[in-house]
N, C-alpha and C. Protein backbone atom coordinates (compact mmCIF):
# COMPACT_ATOMS: atom_id res chain seq x y z
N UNK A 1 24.95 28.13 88.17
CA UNK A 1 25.56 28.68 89.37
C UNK A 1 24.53 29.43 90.22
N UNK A 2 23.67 29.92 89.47
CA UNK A 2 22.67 31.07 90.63
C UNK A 2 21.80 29.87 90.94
N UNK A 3 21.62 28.58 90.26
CA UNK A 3 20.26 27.77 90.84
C UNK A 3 20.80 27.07 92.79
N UNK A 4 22.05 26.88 92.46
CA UNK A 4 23.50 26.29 93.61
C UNK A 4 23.51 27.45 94.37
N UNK A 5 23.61 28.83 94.20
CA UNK A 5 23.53 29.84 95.04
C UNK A 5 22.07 30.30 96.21
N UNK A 6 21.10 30.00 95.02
CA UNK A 6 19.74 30.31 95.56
C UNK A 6 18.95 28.97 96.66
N UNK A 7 19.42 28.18 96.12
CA UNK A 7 19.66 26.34 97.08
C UNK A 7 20.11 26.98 98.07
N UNK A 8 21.64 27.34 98.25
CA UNK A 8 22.28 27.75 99.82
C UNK A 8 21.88 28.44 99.91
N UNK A 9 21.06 29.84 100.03
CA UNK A 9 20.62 30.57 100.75
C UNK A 9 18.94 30.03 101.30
N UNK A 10 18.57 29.42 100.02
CA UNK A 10 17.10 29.00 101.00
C UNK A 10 17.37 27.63 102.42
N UNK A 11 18.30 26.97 102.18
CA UNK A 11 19.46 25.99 103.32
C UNK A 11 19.71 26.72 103.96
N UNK A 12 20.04 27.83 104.05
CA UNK A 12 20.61 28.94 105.32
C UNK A 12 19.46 29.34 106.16
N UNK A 13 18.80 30.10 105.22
CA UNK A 13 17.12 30.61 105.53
C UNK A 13 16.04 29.62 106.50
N UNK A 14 16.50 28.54 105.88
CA UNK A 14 15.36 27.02 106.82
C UNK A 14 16.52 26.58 108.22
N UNK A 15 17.61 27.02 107.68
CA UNK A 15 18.46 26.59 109.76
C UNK A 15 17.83 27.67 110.37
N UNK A 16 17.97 29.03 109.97
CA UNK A 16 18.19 30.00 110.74
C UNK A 16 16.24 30.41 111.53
N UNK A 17 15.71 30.37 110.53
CA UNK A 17 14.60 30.19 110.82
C UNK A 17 13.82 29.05 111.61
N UNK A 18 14.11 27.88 110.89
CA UNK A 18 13.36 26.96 111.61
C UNK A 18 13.69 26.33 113.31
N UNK A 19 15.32 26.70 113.19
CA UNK A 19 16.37 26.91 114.15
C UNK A 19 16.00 27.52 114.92
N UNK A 20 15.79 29.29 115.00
CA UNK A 20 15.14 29.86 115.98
C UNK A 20 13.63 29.40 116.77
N UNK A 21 12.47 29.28 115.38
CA UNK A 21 11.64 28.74 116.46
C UNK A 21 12.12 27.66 117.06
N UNK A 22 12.80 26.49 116.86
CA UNK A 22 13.37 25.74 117.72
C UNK A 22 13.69 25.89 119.25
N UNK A 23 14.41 26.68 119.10
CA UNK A 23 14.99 27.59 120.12
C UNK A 23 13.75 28.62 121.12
N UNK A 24 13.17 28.96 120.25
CA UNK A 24 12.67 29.67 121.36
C UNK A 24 11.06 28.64 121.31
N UNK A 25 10.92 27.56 121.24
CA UNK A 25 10.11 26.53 121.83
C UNK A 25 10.40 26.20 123.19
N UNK A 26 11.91 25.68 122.50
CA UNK A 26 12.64 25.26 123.99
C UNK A 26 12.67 26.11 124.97
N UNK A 27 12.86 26.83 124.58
CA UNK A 27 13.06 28.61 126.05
C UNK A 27 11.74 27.94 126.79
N UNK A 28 10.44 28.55 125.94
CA UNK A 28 8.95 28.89 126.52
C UNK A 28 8.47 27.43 126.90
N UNK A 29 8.46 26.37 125.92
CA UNK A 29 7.41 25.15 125.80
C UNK A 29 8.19 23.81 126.87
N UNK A 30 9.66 24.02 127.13
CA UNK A 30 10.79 23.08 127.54
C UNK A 30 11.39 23.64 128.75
N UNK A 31 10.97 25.06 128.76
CA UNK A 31 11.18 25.77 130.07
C UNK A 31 13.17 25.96 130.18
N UNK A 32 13.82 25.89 129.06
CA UNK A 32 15.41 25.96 128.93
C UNK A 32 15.48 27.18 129.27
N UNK A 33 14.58 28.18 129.17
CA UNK A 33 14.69 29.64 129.83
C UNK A 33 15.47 30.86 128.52
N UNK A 34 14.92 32.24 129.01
CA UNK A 34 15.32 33.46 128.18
C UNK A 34 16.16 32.81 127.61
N UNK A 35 17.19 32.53 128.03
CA UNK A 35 18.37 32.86 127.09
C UNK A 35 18.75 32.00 125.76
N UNK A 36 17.77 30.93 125.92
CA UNK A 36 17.30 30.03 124.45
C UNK A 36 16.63 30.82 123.75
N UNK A 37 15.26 31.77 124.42
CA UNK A 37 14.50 32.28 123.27
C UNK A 37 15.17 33.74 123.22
N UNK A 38 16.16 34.15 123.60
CA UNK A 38 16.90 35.30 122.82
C UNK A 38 17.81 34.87 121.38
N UNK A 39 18.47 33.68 122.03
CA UNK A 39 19.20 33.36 121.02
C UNK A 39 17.92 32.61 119.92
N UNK A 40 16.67 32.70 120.03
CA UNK A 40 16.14 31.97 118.72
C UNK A 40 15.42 33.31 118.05
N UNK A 41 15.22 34.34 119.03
CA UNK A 41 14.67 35.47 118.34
C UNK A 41 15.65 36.30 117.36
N UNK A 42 17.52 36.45 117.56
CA UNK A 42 17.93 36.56 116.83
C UNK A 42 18.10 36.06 115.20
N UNK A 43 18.31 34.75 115.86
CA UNK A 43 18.12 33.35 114.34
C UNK A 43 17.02 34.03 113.96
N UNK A 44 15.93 34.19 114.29
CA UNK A 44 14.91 34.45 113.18
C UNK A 44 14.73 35.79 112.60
N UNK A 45 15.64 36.57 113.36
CA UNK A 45 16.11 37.87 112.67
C UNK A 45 17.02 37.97 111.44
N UNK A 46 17.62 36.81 111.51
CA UNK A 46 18.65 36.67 110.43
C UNK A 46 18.38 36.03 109.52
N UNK A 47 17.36 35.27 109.89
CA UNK A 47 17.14 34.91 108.23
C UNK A 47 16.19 35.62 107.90
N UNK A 48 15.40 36.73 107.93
CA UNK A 48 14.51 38.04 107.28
C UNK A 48 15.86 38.35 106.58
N UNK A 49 17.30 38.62 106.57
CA UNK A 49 18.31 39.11 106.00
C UNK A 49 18.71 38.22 104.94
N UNK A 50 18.83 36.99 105.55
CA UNK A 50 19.11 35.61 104.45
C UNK A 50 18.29 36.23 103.22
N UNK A 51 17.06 36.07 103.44
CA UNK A 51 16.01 36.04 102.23
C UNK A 51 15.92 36.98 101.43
N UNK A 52 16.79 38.06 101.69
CA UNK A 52 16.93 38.99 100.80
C UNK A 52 18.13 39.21 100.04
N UNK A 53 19.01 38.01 100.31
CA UNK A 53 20.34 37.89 99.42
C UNK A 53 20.24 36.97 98.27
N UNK A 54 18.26 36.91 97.77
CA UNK A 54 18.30 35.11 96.56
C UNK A 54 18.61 36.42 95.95
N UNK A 55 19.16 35.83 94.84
CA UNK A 55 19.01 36.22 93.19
C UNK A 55 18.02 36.98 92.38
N UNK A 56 16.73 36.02 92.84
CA UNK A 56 15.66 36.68 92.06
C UNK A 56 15.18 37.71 92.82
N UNK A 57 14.74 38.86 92.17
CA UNK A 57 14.44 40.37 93.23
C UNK A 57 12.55 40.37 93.70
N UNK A 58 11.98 39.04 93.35
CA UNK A 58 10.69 39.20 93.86
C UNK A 58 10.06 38.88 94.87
N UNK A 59 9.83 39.22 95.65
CA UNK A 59 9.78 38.88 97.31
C UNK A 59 8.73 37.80 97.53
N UNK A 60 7.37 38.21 96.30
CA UNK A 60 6.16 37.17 96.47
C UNK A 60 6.82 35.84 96.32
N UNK A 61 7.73 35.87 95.08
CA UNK A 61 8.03 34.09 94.49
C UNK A 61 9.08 33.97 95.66
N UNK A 62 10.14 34.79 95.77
CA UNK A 62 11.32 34.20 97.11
C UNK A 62 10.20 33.63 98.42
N UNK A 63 9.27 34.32 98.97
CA UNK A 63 8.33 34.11 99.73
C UNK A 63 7.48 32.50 99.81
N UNK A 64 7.43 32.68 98.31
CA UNK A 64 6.34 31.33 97.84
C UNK A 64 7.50 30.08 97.80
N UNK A 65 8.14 29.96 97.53
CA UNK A 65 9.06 29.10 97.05
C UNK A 65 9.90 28.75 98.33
N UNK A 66 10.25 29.64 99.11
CA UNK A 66 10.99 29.05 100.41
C UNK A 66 9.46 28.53 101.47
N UNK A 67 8.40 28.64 101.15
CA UNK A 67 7.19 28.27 102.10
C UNK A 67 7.71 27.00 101.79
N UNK A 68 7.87 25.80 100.62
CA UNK A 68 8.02 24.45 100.49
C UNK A 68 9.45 24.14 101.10
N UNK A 69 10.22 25.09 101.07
CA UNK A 69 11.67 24.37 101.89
C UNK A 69 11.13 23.77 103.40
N UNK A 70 10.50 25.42 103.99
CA UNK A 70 10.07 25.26 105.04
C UNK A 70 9.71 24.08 105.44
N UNK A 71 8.74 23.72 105.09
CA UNK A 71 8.00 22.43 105.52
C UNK A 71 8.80 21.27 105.31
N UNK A 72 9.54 21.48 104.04
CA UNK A 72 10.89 19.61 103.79
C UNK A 72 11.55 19.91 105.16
N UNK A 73 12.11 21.40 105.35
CA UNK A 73 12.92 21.63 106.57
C UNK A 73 12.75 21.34 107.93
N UNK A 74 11.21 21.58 108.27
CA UNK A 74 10.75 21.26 109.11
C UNK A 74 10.98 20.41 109.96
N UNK A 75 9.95 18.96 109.09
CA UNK A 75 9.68 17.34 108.77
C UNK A 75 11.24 17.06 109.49
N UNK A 76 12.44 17.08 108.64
CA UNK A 76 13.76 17.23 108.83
C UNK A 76 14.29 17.25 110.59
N UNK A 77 14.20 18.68 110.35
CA UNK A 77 14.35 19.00 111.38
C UNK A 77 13.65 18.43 113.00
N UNK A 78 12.56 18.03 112.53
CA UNK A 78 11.84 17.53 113.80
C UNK A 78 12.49 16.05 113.72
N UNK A 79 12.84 15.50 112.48
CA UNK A 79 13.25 14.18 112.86
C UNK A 79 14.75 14.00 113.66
N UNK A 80 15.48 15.10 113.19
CA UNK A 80 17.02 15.46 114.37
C UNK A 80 16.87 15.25 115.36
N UNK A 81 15.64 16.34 115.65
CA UNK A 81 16.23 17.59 117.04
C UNK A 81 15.07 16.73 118.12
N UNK A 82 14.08 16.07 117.65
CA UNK A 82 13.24 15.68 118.14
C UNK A 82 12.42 14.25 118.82
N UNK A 83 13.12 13.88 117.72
CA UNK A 83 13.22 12.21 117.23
C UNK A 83 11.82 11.68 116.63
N UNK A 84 11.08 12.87 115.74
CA UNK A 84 9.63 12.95 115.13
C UNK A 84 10.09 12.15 113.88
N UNK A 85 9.11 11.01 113.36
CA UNK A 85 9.33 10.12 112.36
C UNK A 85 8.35 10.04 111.62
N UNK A 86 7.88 11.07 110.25
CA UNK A 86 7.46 11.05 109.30
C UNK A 86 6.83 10.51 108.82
N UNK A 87 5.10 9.97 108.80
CA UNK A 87 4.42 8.95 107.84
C UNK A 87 4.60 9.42 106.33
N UNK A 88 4.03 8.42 105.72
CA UNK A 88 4.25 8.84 104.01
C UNK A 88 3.59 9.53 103.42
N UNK A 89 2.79 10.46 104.44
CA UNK A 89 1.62 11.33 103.84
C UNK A 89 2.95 12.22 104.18
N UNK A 90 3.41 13.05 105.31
CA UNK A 90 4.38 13.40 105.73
C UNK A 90 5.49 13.74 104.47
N UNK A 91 5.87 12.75 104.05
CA UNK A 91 7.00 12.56 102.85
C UNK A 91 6.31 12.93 101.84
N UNK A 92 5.21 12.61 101.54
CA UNK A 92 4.64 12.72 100.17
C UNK A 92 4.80 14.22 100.17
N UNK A 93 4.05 14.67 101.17
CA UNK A 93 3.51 16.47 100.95
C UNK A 93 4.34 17.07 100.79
N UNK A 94 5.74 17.10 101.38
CA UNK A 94 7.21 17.26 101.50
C UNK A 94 7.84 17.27 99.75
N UNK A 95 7.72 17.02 99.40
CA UNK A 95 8.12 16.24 98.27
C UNK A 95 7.35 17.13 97.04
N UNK A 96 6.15 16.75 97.50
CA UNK A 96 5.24 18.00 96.46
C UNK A 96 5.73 19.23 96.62
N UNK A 97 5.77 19.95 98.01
CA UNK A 97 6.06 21.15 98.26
C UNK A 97 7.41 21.61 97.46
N UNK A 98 8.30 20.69 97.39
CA UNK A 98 9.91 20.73 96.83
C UNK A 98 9.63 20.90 94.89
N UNK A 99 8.66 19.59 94.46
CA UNK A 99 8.46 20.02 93.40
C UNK A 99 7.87 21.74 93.04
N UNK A 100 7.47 22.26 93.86
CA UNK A 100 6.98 22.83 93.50
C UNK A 100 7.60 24.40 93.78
N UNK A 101 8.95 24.34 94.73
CA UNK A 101 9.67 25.17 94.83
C UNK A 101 10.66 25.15 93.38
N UNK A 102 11.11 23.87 92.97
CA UNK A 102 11.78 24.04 91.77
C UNK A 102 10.92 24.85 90.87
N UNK A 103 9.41 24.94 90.74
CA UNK A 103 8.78 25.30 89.14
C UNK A 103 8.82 26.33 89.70
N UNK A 104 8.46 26.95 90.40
CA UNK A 104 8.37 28.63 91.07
C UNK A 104 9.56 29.65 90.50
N UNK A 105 10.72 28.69 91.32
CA UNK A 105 11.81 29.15 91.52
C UNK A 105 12.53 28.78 90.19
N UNK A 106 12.79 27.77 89.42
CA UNK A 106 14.08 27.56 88.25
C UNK A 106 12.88 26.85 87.17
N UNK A 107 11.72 27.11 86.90
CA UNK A 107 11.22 27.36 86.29
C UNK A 107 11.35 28.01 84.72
N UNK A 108 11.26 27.84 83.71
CA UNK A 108 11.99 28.75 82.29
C UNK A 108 10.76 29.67 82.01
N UNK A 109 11.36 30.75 82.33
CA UNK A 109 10.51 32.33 82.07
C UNK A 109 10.46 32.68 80.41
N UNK A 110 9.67 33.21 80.03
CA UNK A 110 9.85 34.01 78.76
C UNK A 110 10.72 35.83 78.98
């Protein structure tokens, strides 16, 4: 149950975040204006809050371990919002990064 809990919050953490810079790209880089990059400066206010609701209380590994969502999220995300299409170096790295959020994160501790 906490591995399903700590999943949705780092899923929350990569909208809200990756979402905002989104958002406030569009404001500055797309010229959609302030009121995109207010609403993306909030999003990225909120997930600094997200990330402090995982489970585990260590900020370095919550830190380290959502860096690989990031980037699957990214990739993702640019292929939505953007219509950016992924080579297999792209996927591969993606993929590593994920393996490597599982050992971080649900990893078996002593």
């Amino acid at each position: 149950m906490l591995v399903l809990k700590s999943a949705a919050l780092f899923l929350a953490a990569a909208l809200l975040e990756i979402g905002g810079a989104w958002l406030v790209w569009q404001g500055i880089r797309e010229h959609r204006g302030w009121i995109w990059v207010g609403f993306g400066v909030i999003a990225l206010g909120a997930y600094g809050f997200v990330a402090t609701l995982q489970p585990d209380a260590h900020f370095g590994r919550i830190l380290a371990a959502y860096g690989g969502v990031f980037i699957a999220g990214s990739l993702l995300w640019g292929m939505a919002a953007d219509g950016f299409r992924p080579d297999r170096w792209d996927v591969t790295g993606s993929l590593i990064c994920l393996v490597g959020v599982a050992l971080i994160m649900y990893g078996p501790r002593g």
